[in-house]
N, C-alpha and C. Protein backbone atom coordinates (compact mmCIF):
# COMPACT_ATOMS: atom_id res chain seq x y z
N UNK A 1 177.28 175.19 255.25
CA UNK A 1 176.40 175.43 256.38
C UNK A 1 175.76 176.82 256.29
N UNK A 2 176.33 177.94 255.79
CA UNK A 2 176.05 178.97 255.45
C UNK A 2 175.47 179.12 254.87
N UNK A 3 175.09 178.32 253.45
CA UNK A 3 173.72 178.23 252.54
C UNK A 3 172.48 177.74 253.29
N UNK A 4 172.60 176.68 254.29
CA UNK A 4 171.55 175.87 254.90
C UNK A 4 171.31 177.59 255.82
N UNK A 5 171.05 177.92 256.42
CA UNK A 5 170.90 179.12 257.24
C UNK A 5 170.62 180.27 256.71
N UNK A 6 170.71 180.72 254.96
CA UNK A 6 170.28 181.44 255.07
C UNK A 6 169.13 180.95 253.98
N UNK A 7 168.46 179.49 253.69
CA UNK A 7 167.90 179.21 253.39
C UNK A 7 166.83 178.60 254.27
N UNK A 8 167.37 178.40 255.72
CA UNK A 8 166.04 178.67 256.36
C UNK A 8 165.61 179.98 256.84
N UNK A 9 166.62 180.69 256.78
CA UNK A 9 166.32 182.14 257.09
C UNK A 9 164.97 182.62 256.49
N UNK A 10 165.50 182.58 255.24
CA UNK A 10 163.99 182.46 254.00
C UNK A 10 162.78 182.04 254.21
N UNK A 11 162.94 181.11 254.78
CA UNK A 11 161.65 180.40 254.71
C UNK A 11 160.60 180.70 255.91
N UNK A 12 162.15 180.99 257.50
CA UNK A 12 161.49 181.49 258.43
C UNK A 12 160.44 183.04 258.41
N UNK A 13 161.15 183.70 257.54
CA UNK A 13 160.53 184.70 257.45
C UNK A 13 159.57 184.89 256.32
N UNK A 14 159.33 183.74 255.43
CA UNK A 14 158.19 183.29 254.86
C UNK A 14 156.72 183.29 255.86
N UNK A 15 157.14 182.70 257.12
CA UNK A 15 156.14 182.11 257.48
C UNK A 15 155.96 183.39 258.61
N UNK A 16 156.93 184.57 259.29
CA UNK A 16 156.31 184.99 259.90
C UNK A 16 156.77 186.46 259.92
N UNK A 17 157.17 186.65 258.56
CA UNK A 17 157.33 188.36 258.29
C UNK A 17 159.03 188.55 258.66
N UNK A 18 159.51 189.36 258.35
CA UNK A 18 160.47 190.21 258.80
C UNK A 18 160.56 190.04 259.68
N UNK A 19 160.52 191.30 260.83
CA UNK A 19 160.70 190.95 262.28
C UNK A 19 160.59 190.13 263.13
N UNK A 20 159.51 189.35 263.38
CA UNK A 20 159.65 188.14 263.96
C UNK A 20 160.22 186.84 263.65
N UNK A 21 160.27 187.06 262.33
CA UNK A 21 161.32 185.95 261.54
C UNK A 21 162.58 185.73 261.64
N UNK A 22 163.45 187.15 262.18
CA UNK A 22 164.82 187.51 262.40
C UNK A 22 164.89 186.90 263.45
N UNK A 23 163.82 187.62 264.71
CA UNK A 23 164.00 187.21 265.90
C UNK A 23 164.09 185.95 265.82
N UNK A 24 163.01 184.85 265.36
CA UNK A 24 162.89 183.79 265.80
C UNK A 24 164.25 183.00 264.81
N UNK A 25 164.46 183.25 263.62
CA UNK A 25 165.45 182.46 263.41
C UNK A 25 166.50 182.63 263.59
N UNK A 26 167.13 183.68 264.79
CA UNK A 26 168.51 183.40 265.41
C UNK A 26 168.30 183.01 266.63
N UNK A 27 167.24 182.32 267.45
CA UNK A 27 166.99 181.25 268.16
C UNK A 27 167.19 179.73 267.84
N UNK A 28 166.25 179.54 266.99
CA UNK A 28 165.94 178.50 266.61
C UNK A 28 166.96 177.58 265.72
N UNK A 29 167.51 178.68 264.89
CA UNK A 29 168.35 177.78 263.81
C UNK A 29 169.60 177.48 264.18
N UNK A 30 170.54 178.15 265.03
CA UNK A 30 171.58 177.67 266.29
C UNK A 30 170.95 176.48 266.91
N UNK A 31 169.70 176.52 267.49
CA UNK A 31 169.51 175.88 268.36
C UNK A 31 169.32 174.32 267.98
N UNK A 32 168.65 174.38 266.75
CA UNK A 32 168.06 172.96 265.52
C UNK A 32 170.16 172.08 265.48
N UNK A 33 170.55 173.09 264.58
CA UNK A 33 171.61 172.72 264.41
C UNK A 33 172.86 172.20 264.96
N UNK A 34 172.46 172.87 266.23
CA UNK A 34 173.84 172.90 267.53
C UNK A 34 173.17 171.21 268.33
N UNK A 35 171.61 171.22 267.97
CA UNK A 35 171.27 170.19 268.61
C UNK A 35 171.85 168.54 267.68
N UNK A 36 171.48 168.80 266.36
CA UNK A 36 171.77 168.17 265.52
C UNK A 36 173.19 167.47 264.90
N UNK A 37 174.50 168.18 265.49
CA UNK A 37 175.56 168.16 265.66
C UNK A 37 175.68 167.33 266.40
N UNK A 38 174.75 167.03 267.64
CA UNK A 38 174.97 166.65 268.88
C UNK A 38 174.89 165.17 268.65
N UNK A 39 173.64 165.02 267.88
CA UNK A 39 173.01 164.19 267.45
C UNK A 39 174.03 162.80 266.58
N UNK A 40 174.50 163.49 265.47
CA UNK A 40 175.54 162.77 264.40
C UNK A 40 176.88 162.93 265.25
N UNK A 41 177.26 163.38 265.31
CA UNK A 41 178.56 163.35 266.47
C UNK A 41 178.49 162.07 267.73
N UNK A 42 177.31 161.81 268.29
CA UNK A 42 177.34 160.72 268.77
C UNK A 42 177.23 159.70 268.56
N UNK A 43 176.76 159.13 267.08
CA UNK A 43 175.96 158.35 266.55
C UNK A 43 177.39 157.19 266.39
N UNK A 44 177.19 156.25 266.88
CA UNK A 44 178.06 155.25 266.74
C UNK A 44 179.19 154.80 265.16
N UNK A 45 178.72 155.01 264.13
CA UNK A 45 178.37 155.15 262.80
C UNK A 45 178.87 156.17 261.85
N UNK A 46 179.13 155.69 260.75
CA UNK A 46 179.00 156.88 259.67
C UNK A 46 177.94 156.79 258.62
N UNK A 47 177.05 156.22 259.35
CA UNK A 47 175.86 156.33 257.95
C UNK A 47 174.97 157.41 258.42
N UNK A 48 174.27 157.82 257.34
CA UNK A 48 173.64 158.94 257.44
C UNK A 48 172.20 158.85 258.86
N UNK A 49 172.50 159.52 259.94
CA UNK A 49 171.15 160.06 261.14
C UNK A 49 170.62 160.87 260.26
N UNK A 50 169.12 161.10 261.51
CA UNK A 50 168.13 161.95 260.52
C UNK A 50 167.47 162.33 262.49
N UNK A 51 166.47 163.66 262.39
CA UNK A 51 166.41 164.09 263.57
C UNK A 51 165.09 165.18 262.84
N UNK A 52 164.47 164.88 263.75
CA UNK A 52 163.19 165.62 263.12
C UNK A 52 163.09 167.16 264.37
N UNK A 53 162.51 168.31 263.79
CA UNK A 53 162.30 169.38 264.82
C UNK A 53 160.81 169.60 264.61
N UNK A 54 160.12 170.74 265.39
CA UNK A 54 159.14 171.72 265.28
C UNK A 54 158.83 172.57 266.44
N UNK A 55 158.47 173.96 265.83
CA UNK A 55 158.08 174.97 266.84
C UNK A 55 157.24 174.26 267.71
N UNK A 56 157.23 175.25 268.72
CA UNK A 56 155.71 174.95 269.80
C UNK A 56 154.27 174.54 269.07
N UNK A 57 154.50 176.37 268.33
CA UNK A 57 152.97 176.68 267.14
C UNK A 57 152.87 175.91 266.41
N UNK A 58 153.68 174.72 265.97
CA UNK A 58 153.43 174.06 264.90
C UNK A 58 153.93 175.03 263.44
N UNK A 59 154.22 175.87 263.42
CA UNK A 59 154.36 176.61 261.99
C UNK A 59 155.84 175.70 261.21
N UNK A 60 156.89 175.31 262.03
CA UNK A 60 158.12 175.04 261.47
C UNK A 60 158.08 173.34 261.94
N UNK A 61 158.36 172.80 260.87
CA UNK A 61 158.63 171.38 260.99
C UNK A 61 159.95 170.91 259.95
N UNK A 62 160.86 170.34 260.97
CA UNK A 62 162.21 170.57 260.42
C UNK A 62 162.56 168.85 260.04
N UNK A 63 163.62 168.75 259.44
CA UNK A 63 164.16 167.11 259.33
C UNK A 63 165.39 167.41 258.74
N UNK A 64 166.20 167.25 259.62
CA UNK A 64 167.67 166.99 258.94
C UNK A 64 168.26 165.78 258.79
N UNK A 65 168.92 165.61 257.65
CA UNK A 65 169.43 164.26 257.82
C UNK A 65 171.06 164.46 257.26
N UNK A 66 172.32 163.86 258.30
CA UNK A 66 173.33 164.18 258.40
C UNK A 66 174.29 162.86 258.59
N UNK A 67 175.71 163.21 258.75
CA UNK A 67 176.48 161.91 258.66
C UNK A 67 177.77 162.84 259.33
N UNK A 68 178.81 162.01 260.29
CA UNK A 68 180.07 162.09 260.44
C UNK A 68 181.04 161.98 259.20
N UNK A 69 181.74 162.86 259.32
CA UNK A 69 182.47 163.21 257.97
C UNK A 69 183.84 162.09 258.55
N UNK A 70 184.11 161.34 257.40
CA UNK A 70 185.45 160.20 257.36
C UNK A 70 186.53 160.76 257.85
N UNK A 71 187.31 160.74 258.90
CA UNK A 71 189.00 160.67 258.36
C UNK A 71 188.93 162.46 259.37
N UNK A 72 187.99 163.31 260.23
CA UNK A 72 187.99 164.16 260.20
C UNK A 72 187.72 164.58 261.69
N UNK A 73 187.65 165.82 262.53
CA UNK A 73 188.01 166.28 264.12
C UNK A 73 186.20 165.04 264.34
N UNK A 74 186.01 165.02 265.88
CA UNK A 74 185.30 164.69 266.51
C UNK A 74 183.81 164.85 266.42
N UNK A 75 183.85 166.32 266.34
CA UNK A 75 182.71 167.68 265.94
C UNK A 75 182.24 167.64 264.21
N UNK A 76 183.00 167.22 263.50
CA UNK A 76 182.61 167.32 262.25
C UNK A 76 182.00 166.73 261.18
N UNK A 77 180.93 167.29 261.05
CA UNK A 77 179.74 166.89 260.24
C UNK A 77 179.57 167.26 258.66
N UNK A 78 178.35 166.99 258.56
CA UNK A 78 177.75 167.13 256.79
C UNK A 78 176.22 167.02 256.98
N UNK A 79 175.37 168.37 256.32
CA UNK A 79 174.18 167.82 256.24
C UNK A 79 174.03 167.18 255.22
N UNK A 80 173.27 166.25 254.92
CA UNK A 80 173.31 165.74 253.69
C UNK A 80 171.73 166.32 252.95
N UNK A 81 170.78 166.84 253.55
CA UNK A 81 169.41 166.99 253.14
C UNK A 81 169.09 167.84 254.58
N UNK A 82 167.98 168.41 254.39
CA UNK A 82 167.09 169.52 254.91
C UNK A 82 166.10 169.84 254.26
N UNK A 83 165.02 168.80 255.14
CA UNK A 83 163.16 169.02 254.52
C UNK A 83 162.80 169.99 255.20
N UNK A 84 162.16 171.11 254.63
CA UNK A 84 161.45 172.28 255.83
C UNK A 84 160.09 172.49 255.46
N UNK A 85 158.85 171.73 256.18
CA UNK A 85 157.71 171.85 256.05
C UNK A 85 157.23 170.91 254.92
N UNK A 86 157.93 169.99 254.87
CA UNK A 86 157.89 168.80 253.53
C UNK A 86 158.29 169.89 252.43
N UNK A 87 159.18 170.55 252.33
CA UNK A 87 159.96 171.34 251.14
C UNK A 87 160.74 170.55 251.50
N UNK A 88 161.84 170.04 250.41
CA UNK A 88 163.25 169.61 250.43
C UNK A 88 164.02 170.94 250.04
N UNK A 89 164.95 171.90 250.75
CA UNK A 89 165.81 173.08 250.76
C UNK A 89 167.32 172.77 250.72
N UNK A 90 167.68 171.97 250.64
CA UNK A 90 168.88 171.42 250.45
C UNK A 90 169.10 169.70 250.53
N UNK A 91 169.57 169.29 249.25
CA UNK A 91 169.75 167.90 249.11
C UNK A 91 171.64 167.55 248.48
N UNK A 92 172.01 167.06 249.02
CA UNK A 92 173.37 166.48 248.37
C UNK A 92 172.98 165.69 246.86
């Protein structure tokens, strides 16, 4: 999870410099993720969900696609892939 974060970190601040990039991606990337958790954690299933994001501005367009991990607590997940802006940034 730590690679996924600081690989959108990257990218956030690709798109909007340093400073506002910091700012905005310790909003946003808690917020994508914590939502996304929410998401596969409820999902009836262990096959892989998928959950699309984007800023207001349109600059960030997110897609995660994730699965409940077998045999494991309630809360616990796997991303399996992370498209950012039609980049694929992490694939299993």
């Amino acid at each position: 999870m730590d690679e996924l974060r600081a690989k959108l970190l990257h990218e956030i601040i690709g798109i909007y410099g340093p400073g506002q990039g910091m700012s905005i991606a310790s909003v946003i990337v808690p917020a994508f993720i914590g939502d996304f958790q929410k998401v596969v954690c409820d999902s009836s299933s262990f096959d892989e969900v998928s959950e699309e994001y984007m800023t207001e501005d349109k600059k960030i367009h997110l897609e995660l696609f994730g699965r409940k991990r077998i045999g494991k607590g309630a809360d616990d997940f796997v991303i399996t892939r992370c498209v950012f802006n039609d980049k694929v940034i992490v694939s299993d």
